[in-house]
Protein backbone atom coordinates (compact mmCIF):
# COMPACT_ATOMS: atom_id res chain seq x y z
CA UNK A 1 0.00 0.00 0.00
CA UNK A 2 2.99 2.26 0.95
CA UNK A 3 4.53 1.52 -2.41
CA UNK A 4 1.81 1.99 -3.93
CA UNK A 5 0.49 5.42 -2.80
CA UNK A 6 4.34 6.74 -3.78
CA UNK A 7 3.97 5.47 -7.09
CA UNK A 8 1.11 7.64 -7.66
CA UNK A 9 2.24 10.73 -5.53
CA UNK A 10 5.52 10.22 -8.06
CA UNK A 11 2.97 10.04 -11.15
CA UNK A 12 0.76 12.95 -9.72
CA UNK A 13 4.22 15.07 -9.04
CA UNK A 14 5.89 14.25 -12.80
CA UNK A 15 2.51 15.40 -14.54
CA UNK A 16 2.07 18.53 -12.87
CA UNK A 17 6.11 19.50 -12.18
CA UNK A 18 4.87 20.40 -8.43
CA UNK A 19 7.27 19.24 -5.75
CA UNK A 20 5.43 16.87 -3.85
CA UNK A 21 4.67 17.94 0.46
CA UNK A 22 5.98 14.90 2.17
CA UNK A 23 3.03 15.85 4.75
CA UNK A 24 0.72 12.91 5.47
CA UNK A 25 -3.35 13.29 4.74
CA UNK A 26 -4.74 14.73 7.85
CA UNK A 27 -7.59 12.62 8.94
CA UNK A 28 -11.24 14.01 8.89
CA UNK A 29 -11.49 17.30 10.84
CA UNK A 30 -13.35 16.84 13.90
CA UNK A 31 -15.81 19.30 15.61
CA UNK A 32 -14.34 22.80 15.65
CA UNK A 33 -13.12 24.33 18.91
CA UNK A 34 -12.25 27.91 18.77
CA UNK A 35 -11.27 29.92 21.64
CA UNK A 36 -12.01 32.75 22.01
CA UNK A 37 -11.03 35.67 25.07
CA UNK A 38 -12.26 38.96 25.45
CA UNK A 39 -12.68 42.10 27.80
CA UNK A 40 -16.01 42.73 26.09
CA UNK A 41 -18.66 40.85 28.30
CA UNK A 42 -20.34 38.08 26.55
CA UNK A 43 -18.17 38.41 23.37
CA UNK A 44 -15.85 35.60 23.59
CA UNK A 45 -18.88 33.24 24.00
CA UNK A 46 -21.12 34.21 21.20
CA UNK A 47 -17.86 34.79 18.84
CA UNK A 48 -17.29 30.95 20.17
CA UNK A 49 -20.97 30.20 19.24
CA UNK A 50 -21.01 31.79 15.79
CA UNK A 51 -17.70 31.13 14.80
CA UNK A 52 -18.39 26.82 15.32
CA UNK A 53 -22.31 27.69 14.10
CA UNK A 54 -19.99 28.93 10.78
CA UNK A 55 -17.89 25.66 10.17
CA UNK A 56 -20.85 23.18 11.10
CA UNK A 57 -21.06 20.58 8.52
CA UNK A 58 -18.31 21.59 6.31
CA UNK A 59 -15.23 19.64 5.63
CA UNK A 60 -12.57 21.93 5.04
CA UNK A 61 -9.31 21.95 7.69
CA UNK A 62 -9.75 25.14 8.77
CA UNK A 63 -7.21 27.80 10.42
CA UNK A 64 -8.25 31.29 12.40
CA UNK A 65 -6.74 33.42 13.95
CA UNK A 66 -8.68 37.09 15.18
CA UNK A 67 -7.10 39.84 17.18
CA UNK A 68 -9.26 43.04 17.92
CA UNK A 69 -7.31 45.40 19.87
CA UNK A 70 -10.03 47.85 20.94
CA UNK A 71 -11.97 44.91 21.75
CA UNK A 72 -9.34 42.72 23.43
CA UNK A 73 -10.50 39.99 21.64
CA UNK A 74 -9.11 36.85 20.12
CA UNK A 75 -10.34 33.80 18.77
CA UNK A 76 -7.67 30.92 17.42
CA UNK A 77 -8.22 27.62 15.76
CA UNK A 78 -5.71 25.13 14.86
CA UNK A 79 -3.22 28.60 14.90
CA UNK A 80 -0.04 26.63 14.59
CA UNK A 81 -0.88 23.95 12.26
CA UNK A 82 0.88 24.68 8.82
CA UNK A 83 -0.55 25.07 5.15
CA UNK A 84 1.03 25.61 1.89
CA UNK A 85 0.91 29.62 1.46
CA UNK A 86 -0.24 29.61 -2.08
CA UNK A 87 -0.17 33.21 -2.73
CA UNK A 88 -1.12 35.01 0.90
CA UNK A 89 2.47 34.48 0.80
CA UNK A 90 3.20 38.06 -1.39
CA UNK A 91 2.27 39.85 1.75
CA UNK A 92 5.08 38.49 3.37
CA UNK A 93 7.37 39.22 -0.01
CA UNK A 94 6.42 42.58 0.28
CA UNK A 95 7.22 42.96 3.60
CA UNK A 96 10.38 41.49 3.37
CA UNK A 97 11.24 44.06 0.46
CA UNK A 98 10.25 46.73 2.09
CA UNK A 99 12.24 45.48 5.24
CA UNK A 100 15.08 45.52 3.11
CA UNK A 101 14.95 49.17 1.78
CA UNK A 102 14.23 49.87 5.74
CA UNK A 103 17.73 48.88 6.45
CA UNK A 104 19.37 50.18 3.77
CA UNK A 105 17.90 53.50 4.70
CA UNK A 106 16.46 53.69 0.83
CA UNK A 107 13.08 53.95 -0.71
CA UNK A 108 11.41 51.31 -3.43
CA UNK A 109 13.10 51.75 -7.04
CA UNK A 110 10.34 52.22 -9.65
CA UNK A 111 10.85 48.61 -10.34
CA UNK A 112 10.12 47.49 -7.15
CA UNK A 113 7.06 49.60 -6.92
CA UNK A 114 5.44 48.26 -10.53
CA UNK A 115 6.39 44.91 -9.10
CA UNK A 116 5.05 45.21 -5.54
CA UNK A 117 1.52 47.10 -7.14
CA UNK A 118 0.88 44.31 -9.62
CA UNK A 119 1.80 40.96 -7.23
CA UNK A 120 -0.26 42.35 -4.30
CA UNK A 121 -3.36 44.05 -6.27
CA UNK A 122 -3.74 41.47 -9.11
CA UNK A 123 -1.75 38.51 -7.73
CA UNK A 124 0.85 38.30 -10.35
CA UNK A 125 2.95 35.53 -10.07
CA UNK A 126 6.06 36.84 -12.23
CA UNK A 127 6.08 40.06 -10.27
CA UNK A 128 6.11 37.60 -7.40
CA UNK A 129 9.13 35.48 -8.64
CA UNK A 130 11.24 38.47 -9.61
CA UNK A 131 10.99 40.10 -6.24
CA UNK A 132 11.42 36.35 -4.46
CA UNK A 133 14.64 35.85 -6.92
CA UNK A 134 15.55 39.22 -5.76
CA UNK A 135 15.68 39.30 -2.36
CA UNK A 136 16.98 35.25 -1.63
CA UNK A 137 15.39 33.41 0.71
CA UNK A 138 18.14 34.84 3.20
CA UNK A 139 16.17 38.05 3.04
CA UNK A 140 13.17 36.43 2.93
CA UNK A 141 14.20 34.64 5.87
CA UNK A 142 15.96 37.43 7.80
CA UNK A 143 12.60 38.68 8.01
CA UNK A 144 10.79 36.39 9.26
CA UNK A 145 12.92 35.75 12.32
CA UNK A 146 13.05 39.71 12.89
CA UNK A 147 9.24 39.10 12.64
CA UNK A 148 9.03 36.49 15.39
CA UNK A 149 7.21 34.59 12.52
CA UNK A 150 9.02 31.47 13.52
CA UNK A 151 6.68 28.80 11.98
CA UNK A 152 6.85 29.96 8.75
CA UNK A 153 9.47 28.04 6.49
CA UNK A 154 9.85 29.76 2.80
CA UNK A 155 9.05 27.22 0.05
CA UNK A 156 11.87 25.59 -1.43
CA UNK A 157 13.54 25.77 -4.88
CA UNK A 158 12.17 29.45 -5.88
CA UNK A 159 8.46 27.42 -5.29
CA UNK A 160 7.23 30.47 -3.13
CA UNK A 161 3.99 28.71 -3.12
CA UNK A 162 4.78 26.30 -1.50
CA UNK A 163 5.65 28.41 2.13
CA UNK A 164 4.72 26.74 4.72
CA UNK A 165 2.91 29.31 7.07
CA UNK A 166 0.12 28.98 9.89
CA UNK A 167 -1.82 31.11 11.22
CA UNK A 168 -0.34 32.65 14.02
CA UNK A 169 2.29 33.96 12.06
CA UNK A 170 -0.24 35.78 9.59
CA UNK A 171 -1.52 37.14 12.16
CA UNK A 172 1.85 38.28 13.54
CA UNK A 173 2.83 40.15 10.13
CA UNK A 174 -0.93 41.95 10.09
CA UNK A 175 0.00 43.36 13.51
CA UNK A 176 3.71 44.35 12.16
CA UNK A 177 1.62 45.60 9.11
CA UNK A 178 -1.05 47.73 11.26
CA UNK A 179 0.54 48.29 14.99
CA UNK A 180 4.02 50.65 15.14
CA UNK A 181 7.07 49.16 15.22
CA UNK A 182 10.82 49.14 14.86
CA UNK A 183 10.85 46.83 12.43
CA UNK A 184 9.14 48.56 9.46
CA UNK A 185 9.00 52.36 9.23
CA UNK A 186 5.84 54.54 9.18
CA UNK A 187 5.99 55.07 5.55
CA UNK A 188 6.53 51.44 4.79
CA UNK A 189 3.43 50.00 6.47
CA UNK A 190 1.49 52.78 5.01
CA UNK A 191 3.00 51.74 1.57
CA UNK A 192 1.84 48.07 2.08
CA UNK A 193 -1.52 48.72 3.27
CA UNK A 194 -2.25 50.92 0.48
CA UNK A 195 -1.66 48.08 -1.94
CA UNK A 196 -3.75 45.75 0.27
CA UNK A 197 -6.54 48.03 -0.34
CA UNK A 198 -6.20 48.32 -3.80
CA UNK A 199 -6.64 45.15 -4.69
CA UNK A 200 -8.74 44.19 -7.79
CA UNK A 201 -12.93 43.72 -7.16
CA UNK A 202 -12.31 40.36 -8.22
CA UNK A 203 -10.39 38.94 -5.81
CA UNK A 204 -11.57 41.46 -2.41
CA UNK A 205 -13.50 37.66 -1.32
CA UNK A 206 -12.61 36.04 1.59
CA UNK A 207 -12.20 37.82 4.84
CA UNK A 208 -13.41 41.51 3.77
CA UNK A 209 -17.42 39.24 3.65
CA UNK A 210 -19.32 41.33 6.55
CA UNK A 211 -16.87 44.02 6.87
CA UNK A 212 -18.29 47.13 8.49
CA UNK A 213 -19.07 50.08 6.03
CA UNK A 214 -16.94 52.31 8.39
CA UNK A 215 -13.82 50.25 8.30
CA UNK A 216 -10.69 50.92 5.91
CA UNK A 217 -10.22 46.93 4.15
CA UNK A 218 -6.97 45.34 3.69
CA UNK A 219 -7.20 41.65 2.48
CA UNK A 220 -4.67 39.64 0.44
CA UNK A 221 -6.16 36.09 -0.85
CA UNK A 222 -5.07 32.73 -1.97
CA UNK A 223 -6.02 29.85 -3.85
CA UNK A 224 -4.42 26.71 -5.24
CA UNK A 225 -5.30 23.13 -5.85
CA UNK A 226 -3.10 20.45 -5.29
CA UNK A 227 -3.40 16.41 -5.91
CA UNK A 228 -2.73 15.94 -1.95
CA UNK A 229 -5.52 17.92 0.38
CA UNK A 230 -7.20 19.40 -2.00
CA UNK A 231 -7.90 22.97 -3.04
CA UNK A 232 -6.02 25.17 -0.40
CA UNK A 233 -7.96 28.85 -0.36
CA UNK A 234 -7.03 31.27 2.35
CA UNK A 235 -7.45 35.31 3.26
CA UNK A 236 -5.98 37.65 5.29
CA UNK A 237 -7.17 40.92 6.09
CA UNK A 238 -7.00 43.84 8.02
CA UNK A 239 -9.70 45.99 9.36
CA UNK A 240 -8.76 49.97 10.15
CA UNK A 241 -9.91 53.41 11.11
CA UNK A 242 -13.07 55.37 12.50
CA UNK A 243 -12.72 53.41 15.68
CA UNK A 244 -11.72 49.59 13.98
CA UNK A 245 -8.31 47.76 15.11
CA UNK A 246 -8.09 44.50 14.03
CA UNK A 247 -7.24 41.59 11.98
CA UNK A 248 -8.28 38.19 10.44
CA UNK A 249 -6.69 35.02 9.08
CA UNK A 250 -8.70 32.18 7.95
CA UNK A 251 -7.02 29.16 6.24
CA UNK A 252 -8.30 26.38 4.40
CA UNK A 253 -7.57 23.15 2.30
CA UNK A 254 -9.17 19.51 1.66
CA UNK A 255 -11.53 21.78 -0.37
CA UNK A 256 -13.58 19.63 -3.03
CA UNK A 257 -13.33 22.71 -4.75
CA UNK A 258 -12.36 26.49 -4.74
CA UNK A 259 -15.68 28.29 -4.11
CA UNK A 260 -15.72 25.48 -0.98
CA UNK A 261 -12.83 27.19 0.59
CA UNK A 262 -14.37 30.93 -0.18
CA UNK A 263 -17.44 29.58 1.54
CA UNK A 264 -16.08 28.75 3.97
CA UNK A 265 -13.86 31.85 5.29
CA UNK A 266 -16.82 34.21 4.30
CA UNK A 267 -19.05 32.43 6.53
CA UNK A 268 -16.32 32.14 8.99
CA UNK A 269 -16.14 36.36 8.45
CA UNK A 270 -19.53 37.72 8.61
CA UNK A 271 -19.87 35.74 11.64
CA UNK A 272 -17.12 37.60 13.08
CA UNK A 273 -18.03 40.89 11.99
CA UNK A 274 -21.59 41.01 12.69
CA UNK A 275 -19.98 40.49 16.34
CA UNK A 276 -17.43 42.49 16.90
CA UNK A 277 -19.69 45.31 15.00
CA UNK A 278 -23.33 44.55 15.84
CA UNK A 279 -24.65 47.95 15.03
CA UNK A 280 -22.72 48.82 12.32
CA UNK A 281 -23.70 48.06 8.16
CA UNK A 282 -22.16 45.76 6.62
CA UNK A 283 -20.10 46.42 3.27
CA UNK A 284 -21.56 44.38 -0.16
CA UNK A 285 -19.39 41.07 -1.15
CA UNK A 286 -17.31 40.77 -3.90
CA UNK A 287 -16.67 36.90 -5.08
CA UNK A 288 -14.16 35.79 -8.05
CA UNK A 289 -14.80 36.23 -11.49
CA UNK A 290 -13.09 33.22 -12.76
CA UNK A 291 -11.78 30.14 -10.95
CA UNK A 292 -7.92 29.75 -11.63
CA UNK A 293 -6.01 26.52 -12.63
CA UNK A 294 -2.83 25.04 -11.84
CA UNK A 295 -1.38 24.47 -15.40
CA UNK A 296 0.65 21.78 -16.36
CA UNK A 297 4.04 22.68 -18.16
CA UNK A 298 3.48 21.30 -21.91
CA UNK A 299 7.36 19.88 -22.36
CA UNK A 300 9.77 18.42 -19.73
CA UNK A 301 12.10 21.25 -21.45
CA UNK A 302 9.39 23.84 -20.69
CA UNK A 303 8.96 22.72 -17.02
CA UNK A 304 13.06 22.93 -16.17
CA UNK A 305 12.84 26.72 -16.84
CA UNK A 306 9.43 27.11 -14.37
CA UNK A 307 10.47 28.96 -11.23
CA UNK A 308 7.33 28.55 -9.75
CA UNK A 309 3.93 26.29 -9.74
CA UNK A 310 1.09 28.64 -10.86
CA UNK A 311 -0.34 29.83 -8.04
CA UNK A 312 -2.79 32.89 -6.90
């Protein structure tokens, strides 16, 4: 049986040119237990409520991870279990970069910038792959231990995709992102939030579901199916201004399909909004306007130049 399941992970791996995870099939997810703490009497317990009410009967593997800080408030599930990044990942790229200018005392080249605008707003992957190739996984790396994002291992072989991430450590690069700090300047968060704001209609799913109509939305999403565990689809987003402080990560795979995982963490997300803001409107939803593939590389030639799977 061994022998045979590598046979076809080896098959699976040669046809699609995706290093295979060497991460065994989790078994079926059992009942959901978030926790959830807050100073706001009553919150934790109907954000516990709501939040398992939201997951009830579906069968993704499912990661969150909330921190409101006018609320004190925090709910985690499964927050240090890891998932392949797909490409929530470019948050952390553009981080890193802008990390990097920090310390050189420098601002963004015009490069950078068209590079960082079009892989956080649009998801491009070969803005991604130039910035990854640029900065090394050294850099990459030298962030995330300045970070404190210690669970987060950058994916191997320029396969960016691939990162293996968790929760908690999304969450801990929202609050570098949104909270001040010595490790990224004024200027740079501000830089990086702008782009999360500006991403395309398309792809503002995910987290921003709910969203109060007085909050300022940062999301990054991503999606990417895979022969082992399924789809994975994840979002991250932050929620700021007139009074709003905080932050959301919900990840997902063993999804039968994509619009499984957006179900999912949008469910998952109005739950948690209508909560933490019971009085206040709730923004309209965008979903996605097409559902992306990963291709296949058409030669063996073809597939020795790919730096990366194709990924969003």
């Amino acid at each position: 049986m061994i022998r045979q399941r590598t046979a076809i992970t080896a098959a699976l791996a040669a046809a699609a040119m995706v290093p295979t995870l060497l991460t065994a099939t989790p078994a079926a997810a059992a009942t959901p237990q978030v926790t959830c703490v807050s100073k706001k009497a009553g919150l934790a317990a109907k954000l516990t409520k709501d939040i398992n009410a939201a997951l009830k009967g579906r069968t993704s593997t499912t990661a969150i991870y909330l921190n409101d800080r006018v609320g004190g408030t925090t709910c985690q599930l499964r927050g240090t279990q890891k998932f392949d990044s797909a490409s929530i990942v470019k948050s952390t790229v553009l981080a890193a970069l802008l990390h990097d200018a920090d310390r050189a005392k420098r601002s963004l080249t015009s490069r950078e910038k068209s590079l960082a605008t079009a892989m956080i707003t649009k998801s491009d992957n070969n803005s991604t792959t130039a910035l990854w190739k640029q900065l090394g996984t050294t850099k990459v790396q030298r962030f995330l231990t300045a970070a404190g994002m210690t669970q987060t291992v950058p994916g191997k072989s320029g396969y960016w995709g691939l990162t293996q991430i968790t929760a908690r450590d999304q969450q801990i690069l929202l609050g570098r992102l949104t909270e001040k700090n010595g490790l990224l300047t004024d200027a740079s968060r501000a830089y990086a939030l702008k782009l999360m704001r500006a991403v395309v209609s398309s792809q503002r799913w995910g987290t921003p579901a709910g969203a109060p109509s007085t909050a300022a939305v940062q999301v990054k999403n991503g999606w990417l199916p895979r022969a082992t565990l399924g789809w994975r689809v994840h979002s991250i987003g932050a929620f700021t201004g007139r009074g709003h402080n905080y932050s959301m990560v919900v990840l997902t795979h063993n999804n039968k399909a994509m619009q499984d995982g957006v179900n999912t963490i949008q469910a998952v997300a109005r739950a948690i909004h209508k909560d933490i803001n019971p009085t206040v409107a709730a923004r309209s939803t965008f979903v996605p306007t097409a559902v992306p593939y990963e291709s296949v590389p058409a030669t063996p030639e073809r597939a020795a130049t790919e730096a990366v799977p194709a990924t969003r």
